[in-house]
Protein backbone atom coordinates (compact mmCIF):
# COMPACT_ATOMS: atom_id res chain seq x y z
CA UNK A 1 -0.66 12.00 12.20
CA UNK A 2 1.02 8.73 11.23
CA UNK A 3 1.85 8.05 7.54
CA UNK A 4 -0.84 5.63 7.14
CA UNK A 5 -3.40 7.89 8.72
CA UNK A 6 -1.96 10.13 5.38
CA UNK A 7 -1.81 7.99 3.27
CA UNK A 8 -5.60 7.07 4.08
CA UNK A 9 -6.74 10.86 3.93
CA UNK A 10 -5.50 11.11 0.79
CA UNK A 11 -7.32 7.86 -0.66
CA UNK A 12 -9.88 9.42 0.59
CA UNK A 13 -9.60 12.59 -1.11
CA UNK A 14 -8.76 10.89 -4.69
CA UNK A 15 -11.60 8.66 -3.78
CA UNK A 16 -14.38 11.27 -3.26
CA UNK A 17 -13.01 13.19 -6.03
CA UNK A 18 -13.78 10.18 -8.13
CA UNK A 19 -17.36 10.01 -6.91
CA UNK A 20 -16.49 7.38 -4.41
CA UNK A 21 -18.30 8.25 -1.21
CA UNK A 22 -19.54 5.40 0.77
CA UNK A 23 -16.72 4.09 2.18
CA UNK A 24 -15.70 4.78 6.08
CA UNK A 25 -12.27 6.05 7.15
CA UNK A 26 -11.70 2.61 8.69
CA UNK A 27 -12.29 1.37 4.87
CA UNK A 28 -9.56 3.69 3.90
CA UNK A 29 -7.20 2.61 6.93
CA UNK A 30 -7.63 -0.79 5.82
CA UNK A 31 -6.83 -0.46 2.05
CA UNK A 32 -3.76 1.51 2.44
CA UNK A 33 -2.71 -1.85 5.32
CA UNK A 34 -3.66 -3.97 2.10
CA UNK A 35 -1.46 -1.46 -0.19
CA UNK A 36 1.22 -1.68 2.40
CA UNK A 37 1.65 -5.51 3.31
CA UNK A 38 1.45 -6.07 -1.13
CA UNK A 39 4.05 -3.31 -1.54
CA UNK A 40 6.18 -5.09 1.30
CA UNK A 41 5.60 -8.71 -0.32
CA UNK A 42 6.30 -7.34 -3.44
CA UNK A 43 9.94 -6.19 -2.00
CA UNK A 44 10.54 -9.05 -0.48
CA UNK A 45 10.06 -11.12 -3.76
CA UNK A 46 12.53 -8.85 -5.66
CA UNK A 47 14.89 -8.57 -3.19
CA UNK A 48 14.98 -12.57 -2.97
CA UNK A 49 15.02 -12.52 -6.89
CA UNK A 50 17.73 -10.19 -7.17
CA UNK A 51 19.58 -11.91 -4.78
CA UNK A 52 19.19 -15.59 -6.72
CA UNK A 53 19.91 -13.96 -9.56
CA UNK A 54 23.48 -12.87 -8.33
CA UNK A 55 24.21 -16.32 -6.44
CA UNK A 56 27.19 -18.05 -6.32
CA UNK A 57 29.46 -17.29 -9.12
């Protein structure tokens, strides 16, 4: 099982333990993509901030 396949499964589980139960597993595949590609963005933008930060000195 690949991590996203995991990482879906549990969404799911949180989800339907919330009351949430009318999405389809490809719903949860394609929120934890979403999750992923923000969480990647958001790494890219620190790394680039961290890195402007330390410029030339």
């Amino acid at each position: 099982m690949s991590v996203k396949a995991m990482m879906a499964a549990i969404l799911h589980d949180q989800m339907t333990a919330r009351g949430v139960d009318s999405l389809s597993r490809s719903d949860y595949e394609e929120i934890v993509e979403l999750l992923i590609e923000q969480l990647r963005e958001l790494e890219f933008s620190l790394a680039a901030r961290e890195l402007a930060d330390k410029g030339p000195q």
